[in-house]
PDB file of N, CA and C in Angstrom:
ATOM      1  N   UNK A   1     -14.267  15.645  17.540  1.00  0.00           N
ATOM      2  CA  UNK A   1     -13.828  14.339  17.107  1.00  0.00           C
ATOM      3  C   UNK A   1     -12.343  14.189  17.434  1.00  0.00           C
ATOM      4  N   UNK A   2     -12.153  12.930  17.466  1.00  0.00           N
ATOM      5  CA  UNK A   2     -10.453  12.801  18.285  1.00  0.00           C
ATOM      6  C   UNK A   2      -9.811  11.976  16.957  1.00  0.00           C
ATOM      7  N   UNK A   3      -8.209  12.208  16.968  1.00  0.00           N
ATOM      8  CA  UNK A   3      -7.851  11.739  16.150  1.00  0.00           C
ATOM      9  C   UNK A   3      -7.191  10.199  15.982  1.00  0.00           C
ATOM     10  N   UNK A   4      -7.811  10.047  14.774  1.00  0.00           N
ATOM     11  CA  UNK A   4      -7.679   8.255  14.834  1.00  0.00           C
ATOM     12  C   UNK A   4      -6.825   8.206  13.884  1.00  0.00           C
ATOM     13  N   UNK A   5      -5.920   6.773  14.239  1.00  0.00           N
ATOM     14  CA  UNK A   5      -5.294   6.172  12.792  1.00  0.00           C
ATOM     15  C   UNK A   5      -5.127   4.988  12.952  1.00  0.00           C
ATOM     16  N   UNK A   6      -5.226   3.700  11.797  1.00  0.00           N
ATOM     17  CA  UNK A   6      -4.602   2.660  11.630  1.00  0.00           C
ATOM     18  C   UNK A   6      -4.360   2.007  10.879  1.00  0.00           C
ATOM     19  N   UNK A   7      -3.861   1.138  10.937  1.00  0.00           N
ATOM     20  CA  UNK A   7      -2.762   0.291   9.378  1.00  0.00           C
ATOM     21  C   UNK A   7      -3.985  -0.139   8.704  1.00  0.00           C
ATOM     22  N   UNK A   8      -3.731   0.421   7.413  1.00  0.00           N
ATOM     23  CA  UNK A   8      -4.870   0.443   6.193  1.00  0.00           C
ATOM     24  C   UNK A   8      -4.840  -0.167   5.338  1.00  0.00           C
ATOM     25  N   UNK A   9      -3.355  -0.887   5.059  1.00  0.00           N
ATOM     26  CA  UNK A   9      -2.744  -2.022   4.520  1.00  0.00           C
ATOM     27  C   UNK A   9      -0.972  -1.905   3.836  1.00  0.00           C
ATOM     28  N   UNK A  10      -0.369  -2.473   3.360  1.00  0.00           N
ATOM     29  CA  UNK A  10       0.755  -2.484   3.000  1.00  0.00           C
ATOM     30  C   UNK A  10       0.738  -2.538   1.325  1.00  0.00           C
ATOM     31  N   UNK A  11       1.549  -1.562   1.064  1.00  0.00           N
ATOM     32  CA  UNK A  11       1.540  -1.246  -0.615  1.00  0.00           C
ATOM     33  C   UNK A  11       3.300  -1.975  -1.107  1.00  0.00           C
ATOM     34  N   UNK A  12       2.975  -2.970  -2.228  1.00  0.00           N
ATOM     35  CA  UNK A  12       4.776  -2.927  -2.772  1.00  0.00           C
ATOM     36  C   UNK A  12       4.801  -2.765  -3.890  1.00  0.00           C
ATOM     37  N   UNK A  13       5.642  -1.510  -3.900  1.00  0.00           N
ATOM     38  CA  UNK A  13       6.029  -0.708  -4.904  1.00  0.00           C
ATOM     39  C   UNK A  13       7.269  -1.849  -5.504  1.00  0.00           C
ATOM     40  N   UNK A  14       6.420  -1.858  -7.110  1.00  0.00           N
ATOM     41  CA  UNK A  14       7.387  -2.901  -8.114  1.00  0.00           C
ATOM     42  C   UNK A  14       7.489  -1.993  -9.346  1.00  0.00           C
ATOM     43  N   UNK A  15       9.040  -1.667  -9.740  1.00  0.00           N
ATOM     44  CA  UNK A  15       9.152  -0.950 -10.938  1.00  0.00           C
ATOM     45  C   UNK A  15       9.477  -2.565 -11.828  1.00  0.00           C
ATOM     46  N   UNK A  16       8.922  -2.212 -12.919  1.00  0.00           N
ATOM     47  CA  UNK A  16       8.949  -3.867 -13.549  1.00  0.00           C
ATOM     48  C   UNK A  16       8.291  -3.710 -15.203  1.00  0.00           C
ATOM     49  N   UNK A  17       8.127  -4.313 -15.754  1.00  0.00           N
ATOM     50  CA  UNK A  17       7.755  -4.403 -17.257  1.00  0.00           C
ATOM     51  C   UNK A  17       6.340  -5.423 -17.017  1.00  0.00           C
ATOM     52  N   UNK A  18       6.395  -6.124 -16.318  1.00  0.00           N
ATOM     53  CA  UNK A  18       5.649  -7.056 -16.163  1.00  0.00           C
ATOM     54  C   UNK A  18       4.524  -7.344 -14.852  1.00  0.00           C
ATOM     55  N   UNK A  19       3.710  -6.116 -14.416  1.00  0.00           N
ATOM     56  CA  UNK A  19       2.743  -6.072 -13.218  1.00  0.00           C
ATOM     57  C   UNK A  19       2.404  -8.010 -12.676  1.00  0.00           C
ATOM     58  N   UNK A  20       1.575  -8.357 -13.241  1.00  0.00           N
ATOM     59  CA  UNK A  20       1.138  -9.519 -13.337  1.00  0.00           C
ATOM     60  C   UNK A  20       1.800 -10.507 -12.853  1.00  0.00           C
ATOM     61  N   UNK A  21       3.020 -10.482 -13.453  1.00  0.00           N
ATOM     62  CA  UNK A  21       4.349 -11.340 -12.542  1.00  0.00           C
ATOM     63  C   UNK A  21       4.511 -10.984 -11.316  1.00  0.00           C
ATOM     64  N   UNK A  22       4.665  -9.716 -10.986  1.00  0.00           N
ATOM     65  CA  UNK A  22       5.420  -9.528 -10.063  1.00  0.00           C
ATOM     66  C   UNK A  22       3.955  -9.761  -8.641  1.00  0.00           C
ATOM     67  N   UNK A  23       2.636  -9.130  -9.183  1.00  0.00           N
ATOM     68  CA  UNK A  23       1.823  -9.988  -8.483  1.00  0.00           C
ATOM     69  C   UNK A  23       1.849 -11.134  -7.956  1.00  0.00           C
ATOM     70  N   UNK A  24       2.100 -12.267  -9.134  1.00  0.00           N
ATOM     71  CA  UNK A  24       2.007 -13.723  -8.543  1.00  0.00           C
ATOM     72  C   UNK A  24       3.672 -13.967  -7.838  1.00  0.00           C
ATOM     73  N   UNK A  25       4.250 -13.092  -7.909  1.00  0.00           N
ATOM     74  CA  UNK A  25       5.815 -13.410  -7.132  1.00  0.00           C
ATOM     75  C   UNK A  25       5.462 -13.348  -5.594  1.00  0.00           C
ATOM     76  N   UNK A  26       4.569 -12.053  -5.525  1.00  0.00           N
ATOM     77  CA  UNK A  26       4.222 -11.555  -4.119  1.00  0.00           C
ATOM     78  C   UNK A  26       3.262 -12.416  -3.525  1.00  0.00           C
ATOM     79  N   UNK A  27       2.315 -12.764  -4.260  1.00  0.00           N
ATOM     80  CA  UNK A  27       1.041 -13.406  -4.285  1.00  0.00           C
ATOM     81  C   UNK A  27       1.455 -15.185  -3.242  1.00  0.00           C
ATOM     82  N   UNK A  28       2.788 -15.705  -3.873  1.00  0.00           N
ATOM     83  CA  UNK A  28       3.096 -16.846  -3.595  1.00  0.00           C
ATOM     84  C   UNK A  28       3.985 -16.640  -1.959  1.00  0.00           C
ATOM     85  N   UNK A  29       4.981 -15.628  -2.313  1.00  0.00           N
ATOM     86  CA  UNK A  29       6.056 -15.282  -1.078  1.00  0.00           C
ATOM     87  C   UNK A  29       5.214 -15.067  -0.271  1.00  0.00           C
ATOM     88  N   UNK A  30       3.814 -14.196  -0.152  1.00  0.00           N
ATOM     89  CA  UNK A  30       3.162 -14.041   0.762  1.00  0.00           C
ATOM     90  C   UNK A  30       1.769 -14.806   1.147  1.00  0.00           C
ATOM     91  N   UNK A  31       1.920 -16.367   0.633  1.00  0.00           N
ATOM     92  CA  UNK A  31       0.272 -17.040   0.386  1.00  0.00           C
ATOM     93  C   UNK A  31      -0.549 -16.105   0.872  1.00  0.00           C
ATOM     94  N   UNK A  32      -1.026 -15.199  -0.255  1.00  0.00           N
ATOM     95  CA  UNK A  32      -2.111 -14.506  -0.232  1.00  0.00           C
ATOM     96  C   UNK A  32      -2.982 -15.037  -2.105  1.00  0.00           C
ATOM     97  N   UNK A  33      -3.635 -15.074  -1.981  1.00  0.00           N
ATOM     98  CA  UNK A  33      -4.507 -15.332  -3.870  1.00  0.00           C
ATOM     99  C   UNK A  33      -4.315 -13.524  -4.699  1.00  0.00           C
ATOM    100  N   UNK A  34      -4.185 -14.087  -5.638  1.00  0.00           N
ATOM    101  CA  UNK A  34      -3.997 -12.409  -6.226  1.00  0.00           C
ATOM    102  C   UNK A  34      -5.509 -12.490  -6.809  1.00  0.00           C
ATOM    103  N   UNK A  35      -5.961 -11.273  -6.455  1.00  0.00           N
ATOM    104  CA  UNK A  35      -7.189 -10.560  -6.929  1.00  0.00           C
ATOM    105  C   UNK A  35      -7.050 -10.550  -8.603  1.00  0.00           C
ATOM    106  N   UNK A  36      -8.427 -10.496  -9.401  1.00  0.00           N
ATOM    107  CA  UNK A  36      -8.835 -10.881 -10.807  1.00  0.00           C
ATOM    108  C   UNK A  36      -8.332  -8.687 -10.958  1.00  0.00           C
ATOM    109  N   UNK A  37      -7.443  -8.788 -11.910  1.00  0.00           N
ATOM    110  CA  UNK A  37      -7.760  -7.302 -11.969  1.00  0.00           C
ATOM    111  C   UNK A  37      -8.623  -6.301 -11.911  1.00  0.00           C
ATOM    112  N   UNK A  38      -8.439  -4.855 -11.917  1.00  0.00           N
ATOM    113  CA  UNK A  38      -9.756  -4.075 -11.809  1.00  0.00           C
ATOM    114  C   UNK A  38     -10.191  -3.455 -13.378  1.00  0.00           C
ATOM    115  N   UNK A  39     -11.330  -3.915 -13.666  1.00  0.00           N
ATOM    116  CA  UNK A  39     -11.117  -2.876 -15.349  1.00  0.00           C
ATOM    117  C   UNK A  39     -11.272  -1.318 -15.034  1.00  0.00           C
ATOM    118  N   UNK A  40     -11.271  -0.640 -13.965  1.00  0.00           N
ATOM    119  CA  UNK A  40     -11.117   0.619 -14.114  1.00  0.00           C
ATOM    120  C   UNK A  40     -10.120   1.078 -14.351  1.00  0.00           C
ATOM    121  N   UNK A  41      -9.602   2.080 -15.275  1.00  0.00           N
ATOM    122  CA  UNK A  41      -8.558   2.432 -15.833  1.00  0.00           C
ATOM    123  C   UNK A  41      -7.668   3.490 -14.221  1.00  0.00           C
ATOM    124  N   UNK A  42      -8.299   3.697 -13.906  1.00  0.00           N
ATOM    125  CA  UNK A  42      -7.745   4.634 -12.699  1.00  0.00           C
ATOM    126  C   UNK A  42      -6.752   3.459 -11.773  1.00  0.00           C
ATOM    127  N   UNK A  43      -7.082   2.200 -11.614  1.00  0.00           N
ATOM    128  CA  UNK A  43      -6.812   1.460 -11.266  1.00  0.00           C
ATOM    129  C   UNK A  43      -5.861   0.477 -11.904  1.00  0.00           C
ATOM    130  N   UNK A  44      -4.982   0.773 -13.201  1.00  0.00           N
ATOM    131  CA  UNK A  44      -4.490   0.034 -14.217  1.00  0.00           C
ATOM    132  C   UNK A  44      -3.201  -0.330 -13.436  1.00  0.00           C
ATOM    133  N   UNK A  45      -2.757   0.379 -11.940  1.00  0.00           N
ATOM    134  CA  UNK A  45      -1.230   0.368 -12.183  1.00  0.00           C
ATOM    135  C   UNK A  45      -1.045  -0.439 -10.274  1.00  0.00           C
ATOM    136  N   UNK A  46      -2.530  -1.283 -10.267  1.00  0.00           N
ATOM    137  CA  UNK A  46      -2.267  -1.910  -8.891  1.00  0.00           C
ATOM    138  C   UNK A  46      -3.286  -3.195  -9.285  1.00  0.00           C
ATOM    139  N   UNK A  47      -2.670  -4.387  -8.447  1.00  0.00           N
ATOM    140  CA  UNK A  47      -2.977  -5.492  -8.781  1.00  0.00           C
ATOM    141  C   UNK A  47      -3.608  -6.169  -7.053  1.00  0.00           C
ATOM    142  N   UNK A  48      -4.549  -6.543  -6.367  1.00  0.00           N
ATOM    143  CA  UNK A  48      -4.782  -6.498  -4.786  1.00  0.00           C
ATOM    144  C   UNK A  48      -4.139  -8.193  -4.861  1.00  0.00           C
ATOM    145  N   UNK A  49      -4.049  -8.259  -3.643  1.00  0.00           N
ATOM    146  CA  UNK A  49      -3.617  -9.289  -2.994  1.00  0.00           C
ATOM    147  C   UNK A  49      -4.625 -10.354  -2.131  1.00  0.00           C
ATOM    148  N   UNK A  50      -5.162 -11.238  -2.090  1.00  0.00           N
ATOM    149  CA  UNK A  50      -6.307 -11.329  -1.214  1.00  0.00           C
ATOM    150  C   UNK A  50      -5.651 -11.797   0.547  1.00  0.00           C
ATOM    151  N   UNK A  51      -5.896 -10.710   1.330  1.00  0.00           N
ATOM    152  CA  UNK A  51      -5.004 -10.750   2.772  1.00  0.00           C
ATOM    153  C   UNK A  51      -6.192 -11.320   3.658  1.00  0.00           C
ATOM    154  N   UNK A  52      -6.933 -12.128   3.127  1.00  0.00           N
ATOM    155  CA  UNK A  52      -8.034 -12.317   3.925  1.00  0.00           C
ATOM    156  C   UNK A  52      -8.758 -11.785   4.864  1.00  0.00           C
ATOM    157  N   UNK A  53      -8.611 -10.469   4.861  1.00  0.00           N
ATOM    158  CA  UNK A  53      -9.028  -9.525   5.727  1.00  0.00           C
ATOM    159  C   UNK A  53      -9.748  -8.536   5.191  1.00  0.00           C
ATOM    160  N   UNK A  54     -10.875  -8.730   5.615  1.00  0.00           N
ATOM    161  CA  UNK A  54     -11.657  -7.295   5.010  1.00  0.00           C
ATOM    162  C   UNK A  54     -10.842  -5.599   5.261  1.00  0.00           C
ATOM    163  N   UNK A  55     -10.363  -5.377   6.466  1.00  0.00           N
ATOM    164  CA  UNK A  55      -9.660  -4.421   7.115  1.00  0.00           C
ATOM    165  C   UNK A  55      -8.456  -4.139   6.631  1.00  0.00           C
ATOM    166  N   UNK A  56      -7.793  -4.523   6.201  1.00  0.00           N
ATOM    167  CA  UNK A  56      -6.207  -4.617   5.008  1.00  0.00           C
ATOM    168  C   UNK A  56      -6.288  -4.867   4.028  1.00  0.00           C
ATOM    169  N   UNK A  57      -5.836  -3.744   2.966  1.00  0.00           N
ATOM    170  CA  UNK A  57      -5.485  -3.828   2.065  1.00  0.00           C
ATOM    171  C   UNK A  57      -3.745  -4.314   1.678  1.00  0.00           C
ATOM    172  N   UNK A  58      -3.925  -4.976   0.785  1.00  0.00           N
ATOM    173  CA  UNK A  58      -2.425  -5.791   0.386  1.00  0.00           C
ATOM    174  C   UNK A  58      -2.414  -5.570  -1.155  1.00  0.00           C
ATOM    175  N   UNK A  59      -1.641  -4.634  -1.858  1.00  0.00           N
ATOM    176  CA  UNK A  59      -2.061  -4.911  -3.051  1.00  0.00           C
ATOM    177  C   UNK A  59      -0.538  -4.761  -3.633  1.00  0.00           C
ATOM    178  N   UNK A  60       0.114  -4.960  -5.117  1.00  0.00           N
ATOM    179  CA  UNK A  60       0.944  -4.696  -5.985  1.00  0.00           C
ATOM    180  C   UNK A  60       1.020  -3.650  -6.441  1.00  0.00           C
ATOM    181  N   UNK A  61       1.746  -1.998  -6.499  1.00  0.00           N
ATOM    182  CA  UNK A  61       1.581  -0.989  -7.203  1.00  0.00           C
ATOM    183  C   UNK A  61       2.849  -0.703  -8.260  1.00  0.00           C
ATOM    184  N   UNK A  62       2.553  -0.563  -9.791  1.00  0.00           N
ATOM    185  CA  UNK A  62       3.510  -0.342 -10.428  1.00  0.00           C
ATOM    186  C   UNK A  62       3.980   1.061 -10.223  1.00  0.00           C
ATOM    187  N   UNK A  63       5.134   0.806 -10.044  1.00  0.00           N
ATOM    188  CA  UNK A  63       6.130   2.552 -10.265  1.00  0.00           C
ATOM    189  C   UNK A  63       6.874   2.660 -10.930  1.00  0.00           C
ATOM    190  N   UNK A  64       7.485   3.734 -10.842  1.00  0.00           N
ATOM    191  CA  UNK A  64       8.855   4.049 -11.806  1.00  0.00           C
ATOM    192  C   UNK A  64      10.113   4.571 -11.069  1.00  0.00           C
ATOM    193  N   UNK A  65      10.201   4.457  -9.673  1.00  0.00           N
ATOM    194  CA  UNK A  65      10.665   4.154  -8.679  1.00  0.00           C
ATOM    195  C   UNK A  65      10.799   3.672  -8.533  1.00  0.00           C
ATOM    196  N   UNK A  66      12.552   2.986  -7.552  1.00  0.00           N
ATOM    197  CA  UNK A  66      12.881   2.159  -6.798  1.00  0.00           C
ATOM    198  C   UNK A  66      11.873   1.239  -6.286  1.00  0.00           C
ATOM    199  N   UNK A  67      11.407  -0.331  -6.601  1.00  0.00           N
ATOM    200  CA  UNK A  67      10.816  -1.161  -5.560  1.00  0.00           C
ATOM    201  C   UNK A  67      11.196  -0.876  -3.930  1.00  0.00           C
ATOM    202  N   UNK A  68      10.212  -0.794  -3.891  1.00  0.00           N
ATOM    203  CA  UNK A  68       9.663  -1.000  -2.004  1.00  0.00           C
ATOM    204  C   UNK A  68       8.757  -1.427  -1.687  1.00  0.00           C
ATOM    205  N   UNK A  69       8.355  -1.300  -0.345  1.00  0.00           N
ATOM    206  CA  UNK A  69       7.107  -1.982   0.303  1.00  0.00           C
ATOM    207  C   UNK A  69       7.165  -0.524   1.049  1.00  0.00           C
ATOM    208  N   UNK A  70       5.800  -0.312   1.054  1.00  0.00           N
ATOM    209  CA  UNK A  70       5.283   1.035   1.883  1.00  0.00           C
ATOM    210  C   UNK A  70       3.837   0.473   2.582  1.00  0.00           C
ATOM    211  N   UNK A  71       4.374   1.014   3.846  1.00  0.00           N
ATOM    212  CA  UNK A  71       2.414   1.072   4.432  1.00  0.00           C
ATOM    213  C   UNK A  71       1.572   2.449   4.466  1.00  0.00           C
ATOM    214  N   UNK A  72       0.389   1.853   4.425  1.00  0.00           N
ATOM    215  CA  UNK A  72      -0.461   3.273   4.404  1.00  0.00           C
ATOM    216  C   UNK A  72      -1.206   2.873   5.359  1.00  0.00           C
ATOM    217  N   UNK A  73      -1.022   4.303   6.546  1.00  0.00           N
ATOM    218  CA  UNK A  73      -1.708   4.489   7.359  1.00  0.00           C
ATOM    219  C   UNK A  73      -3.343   5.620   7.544  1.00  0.00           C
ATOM    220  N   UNK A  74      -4.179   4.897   7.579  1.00  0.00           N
ATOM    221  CA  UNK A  74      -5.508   5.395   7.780  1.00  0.00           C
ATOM    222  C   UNK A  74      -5.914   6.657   9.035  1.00  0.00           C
ATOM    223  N   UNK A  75      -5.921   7.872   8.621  1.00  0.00           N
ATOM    224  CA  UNK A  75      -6.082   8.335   9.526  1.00  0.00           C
ATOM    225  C   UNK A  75      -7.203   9.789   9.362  1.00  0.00           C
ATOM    226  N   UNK A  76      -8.011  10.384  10.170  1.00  0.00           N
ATOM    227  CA  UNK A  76      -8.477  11.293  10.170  1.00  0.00           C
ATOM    228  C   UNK A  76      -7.724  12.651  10.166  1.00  0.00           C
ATOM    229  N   UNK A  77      -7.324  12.953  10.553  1.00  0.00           N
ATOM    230  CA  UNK A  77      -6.542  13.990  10.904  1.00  0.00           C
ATOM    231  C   UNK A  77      -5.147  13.830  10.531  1.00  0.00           C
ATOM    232  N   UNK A  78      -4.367  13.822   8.811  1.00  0.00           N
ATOM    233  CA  UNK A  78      -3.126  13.671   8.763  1.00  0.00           C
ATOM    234  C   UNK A  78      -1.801  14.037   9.434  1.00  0.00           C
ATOM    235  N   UNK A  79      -2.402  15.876   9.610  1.00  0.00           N
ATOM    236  CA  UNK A  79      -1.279  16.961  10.200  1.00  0.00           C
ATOM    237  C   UNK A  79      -1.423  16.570  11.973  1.00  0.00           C
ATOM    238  N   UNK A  80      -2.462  16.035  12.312  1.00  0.00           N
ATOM    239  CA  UNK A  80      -2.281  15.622  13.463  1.00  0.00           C
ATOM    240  C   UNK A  80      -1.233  13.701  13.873  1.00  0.00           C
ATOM    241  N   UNK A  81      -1.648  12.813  12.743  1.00  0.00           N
ATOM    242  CA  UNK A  81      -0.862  11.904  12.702  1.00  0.00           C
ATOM    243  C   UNK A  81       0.584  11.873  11.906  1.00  0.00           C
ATOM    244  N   UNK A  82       0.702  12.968  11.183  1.00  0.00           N
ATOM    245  CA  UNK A  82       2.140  13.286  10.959  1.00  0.00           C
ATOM    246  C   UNK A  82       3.202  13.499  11.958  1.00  0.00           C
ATOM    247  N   UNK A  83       2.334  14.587  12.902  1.00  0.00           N
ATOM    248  CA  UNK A  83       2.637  15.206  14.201  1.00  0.00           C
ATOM    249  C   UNK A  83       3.159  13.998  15.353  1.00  0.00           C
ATOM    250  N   UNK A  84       1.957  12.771  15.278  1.00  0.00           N
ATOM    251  CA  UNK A  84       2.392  12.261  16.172  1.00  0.00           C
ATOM    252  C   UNK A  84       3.423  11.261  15.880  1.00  0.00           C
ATOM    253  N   UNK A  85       3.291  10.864  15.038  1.00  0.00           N
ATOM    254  CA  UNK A  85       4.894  10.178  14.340  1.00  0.00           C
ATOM    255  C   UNK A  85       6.180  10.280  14.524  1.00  0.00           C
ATOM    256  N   UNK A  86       6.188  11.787  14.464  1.00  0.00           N
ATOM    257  CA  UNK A  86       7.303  12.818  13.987  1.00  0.00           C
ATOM    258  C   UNK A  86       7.893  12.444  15.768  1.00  0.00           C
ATOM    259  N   UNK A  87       6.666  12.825  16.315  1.00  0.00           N
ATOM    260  CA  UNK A  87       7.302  12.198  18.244  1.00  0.00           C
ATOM    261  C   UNK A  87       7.746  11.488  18.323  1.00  0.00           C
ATOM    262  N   UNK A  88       6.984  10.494  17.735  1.00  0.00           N
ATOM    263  CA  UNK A  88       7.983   8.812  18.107  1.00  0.00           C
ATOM    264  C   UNK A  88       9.375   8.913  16.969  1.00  0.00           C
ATOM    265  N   UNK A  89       9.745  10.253  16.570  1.00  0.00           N
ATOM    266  CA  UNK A  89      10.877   9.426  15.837  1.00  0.00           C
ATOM    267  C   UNK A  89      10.840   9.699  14.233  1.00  0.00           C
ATOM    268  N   UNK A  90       9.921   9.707  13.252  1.00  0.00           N
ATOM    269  CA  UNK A  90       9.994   9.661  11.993  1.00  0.00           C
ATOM    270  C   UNK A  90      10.496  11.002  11.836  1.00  0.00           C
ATOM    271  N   UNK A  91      10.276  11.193  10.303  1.00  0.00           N
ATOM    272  CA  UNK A  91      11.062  12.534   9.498  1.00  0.00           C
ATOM    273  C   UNK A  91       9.979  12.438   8.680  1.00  0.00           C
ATOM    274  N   UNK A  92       9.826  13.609   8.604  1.00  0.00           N
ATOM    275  CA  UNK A  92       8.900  13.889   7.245  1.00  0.00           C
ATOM    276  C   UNK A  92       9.455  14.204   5.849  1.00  0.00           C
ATOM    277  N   UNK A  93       9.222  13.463   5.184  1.00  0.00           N
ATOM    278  CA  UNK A  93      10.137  13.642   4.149  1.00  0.00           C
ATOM    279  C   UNK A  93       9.933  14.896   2.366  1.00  0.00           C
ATOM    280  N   UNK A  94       8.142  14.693   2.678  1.00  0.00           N
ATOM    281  CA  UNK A  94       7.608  15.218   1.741  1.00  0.00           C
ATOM    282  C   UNK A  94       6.172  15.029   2.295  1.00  0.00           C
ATOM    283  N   UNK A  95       5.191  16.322   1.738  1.00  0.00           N
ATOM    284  CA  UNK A  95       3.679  16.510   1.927  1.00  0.00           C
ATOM    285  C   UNK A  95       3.572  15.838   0.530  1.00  0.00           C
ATOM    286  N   UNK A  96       2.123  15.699   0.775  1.00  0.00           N
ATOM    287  CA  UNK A  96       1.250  14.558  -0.678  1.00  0.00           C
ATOM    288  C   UNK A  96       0.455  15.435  -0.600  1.00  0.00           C
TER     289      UNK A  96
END
């Protein structure tokens, strides 16, 4: 099998008191509809975005970290798409 990767969707990291808000902040800046929450508790600390795309995910994630926007890339083979990254240029900053 050969190694694949691709954009799996874009995550923004919101440290905040208030998830829900910061959903419909994103929700509007980015006319996307914000998704009805998830009642799974595993799921308490992300709110989706609707990106009209079955293939992307867009969602709100609460942290306790600095706000950002992060993408997550889809891939089979991480240590092989770390690898190829690292070519074009990135730094690895930390394993997950």
């Amino acid at each position: 099998m050969s190694h694949k990767s691709r954009l799996a969707g874009f995550i923004i990291d919101c440290k905040t008191d208030d998830l829900d808000a910061a959903a419909r902040f994103w929700g509007e800046a980015l006319g996307y509809a914000v998704k009805a929450p998830n009642d799974d508790p595993a799921d308490q600390h992300y709110i989706g975005l609707d990106s009209n795309r079955d293939d992307l995910i867009a969602e709100v994630q609460l942290v306790d970290h600095e706000s950002r926007v992060h993408i997550d890339i889809e891939t089979n083979d991480i240590e092989a798409e770390a690898r190829r990254l690292e070519a074009l240029g990135a730094k690895r900053v930390a394993a997950i």
